[in-house]
Protein backbone atom coordinates (compact mmCIF):
# COMPACT_ATOMS: atom_id res chain seq x y z
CA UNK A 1 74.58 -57.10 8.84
CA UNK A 2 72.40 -54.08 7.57
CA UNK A 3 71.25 -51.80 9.95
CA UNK A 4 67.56 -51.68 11.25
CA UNK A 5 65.85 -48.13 10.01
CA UNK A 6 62.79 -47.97 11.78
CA UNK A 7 59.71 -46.11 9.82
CA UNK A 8 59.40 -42.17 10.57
CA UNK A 9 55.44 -42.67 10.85
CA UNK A 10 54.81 -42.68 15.07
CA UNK A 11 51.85 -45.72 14.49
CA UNK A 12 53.81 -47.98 12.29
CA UNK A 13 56.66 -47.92 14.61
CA UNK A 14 54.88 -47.89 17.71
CA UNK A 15 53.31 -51.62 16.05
CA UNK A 16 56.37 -52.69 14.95
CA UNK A 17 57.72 -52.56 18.26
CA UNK A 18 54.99 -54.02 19.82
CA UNK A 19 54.52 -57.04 17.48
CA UNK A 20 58.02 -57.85 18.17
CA UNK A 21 58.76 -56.88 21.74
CA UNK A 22 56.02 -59.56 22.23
CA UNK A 23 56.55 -62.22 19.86
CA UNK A 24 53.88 -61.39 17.63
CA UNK A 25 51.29 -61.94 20.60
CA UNK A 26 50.34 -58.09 20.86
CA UNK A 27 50.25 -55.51 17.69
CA UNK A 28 48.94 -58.15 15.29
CA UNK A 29 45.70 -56.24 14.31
CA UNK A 30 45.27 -52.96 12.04
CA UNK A 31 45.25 -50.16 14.22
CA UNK A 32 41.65 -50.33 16.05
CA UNK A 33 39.79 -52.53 13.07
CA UNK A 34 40.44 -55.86 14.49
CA UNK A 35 41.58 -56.97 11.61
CA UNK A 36 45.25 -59.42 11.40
CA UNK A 37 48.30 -57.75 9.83
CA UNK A 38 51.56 -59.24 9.44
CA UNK A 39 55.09 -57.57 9.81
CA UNK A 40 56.82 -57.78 6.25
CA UNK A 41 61.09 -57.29 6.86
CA UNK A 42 62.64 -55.97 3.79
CA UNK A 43 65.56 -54.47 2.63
CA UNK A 44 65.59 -50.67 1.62
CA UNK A 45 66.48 -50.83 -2.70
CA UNK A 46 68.14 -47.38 -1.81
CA UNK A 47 69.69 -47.65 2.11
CA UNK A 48 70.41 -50.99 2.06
CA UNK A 49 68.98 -51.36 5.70
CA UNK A 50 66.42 -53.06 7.19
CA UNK A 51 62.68 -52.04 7.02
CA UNK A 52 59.90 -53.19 8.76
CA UNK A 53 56.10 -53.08 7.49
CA UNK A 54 52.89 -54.34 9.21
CA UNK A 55 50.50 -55.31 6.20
CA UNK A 56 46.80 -56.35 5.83
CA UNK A 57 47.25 -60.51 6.77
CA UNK A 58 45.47 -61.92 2.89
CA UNK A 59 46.49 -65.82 2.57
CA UNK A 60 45.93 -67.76 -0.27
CA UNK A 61 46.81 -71.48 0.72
CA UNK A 62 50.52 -71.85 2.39
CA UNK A 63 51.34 -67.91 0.53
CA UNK A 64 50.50 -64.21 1.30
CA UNK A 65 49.04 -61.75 -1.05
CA UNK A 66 50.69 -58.64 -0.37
CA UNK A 67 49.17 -55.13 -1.69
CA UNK A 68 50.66 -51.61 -1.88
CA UNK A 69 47.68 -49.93 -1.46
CA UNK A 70 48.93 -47.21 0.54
CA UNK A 71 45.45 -46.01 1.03
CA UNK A 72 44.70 -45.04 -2.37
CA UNK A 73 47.40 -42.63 -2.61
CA UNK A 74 48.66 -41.62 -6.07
CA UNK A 75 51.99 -42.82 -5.32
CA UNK A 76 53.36 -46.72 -4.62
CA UNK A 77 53.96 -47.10 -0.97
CA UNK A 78 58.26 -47.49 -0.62
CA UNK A 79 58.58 -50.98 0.12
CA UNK A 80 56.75 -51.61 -3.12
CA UNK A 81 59.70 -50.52 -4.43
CA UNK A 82 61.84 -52.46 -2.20
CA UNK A 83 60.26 -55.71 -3.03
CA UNK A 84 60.88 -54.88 -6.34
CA UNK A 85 64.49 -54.36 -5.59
CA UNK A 86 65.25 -57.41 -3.22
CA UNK A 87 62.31 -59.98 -3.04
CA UNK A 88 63.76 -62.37 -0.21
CA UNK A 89 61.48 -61.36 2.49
CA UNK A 90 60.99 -62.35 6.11
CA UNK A 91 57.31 -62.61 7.05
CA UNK A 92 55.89 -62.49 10.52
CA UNK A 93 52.15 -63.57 11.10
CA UNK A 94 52.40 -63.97 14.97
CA UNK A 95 53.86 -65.74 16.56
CA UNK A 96 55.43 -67.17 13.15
CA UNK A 97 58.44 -65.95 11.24
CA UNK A 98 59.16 -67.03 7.68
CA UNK A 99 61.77 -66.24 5.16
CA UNK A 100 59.93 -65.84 2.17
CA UNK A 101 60.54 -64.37 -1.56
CA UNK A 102 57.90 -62.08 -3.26
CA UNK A 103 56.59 -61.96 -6.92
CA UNK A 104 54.52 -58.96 -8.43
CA UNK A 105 51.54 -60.40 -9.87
CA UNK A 106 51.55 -59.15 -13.44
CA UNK A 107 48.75 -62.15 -15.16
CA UNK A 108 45.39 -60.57 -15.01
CA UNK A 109 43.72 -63.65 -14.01
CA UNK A 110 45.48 -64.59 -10.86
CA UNK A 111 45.69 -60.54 -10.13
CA UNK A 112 41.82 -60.72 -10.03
CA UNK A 113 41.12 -63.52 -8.23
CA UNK A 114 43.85 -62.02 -5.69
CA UNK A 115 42.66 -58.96 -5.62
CA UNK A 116 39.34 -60.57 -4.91
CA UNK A 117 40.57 -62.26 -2.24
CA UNK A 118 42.44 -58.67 -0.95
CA UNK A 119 39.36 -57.26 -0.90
CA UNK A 120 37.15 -59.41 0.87
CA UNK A 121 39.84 -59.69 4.01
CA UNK A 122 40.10 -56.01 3.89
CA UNK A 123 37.34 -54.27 2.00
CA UNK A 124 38.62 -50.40 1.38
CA UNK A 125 41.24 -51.81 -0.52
CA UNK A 126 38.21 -51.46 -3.43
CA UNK A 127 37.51 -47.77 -2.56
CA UNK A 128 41.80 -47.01 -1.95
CA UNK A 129 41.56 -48.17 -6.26
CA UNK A 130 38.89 -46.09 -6.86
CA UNK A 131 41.06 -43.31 -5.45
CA UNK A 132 43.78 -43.56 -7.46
CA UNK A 133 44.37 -43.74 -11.15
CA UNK A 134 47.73 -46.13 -10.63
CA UNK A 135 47.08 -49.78 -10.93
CA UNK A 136 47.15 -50.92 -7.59
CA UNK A 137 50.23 -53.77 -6.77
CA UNK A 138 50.18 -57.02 -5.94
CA UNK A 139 52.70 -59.20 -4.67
CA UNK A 140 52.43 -63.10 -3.62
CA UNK A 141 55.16 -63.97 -0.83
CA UNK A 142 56.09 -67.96 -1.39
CA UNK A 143 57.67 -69.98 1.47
CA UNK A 144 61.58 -70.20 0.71
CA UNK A 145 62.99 -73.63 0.32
């Protein structure tokens, strides 16, 4: 079993903790927006261990769009990189835990109507492109059969 790295960044693990010390009742919103996250459980492409992410909740039907905005930074946030690597994927949105696998959106069509959708659950995700000269990524994260 891989070992459980938690992030260096005080805030992430501080949520982390607390979406999971209370079974994704407590920690399930974006710092002091109000607005839902999920906690994304991935494997590290370079450690091997276990990482934990709380994301901006965006569903589209039964899926999750997933985006590595990482605030507009000119750099891909690390577990871009680990989806990449490994896409199986366990996804908890409260209370619910799914193993899921990810897919980077590469078609421009379904990347803009996600991206759409990105945006309108979490609206500086259209300034964070503005910022930055990479295209942003997108991943979907499908239910695992």
């Amino acid at each position: 079993m891989p070992q459980y790295i938690p992030s260096p960044r005080d805030w992430v693990r501080e949520q982390v903790e607390l979406y999971e010390s209370s079974g994704g009742t407590r920690g399930t919103t974006l710092r002091d927006t109000g607005l839902p996250v999920v906690l994304v459980t991935h494997i590290g492409n370079k450690t091997g261990a276990i990482r934990k992410t709380p994301l901006m909740r965006v569903k589209d039907g039964n899926n999750y769009v997933l985006v590595g905005s990482q605030g507009g930074a000119p750099t891909d946030p690390v577990w871009v990189h680990n989806l990449r690597a490994n896409p199986q994927i366990e996804l908890r949105d409260e209370t619910v835990v799914k193993p899921m696998r990810v897919r980077e959106v590469e078609h421009e069509a379904e990347r803009k109507r996600l991206w759409d959708l990105a945006v309108a659950a979490y609206p500086p995700y259209a300034e964070y492109q503005e910022r930055t000269t990479r295209q942003i990524p997108i991943f979907v994260a499908e239910p695992r059969d």
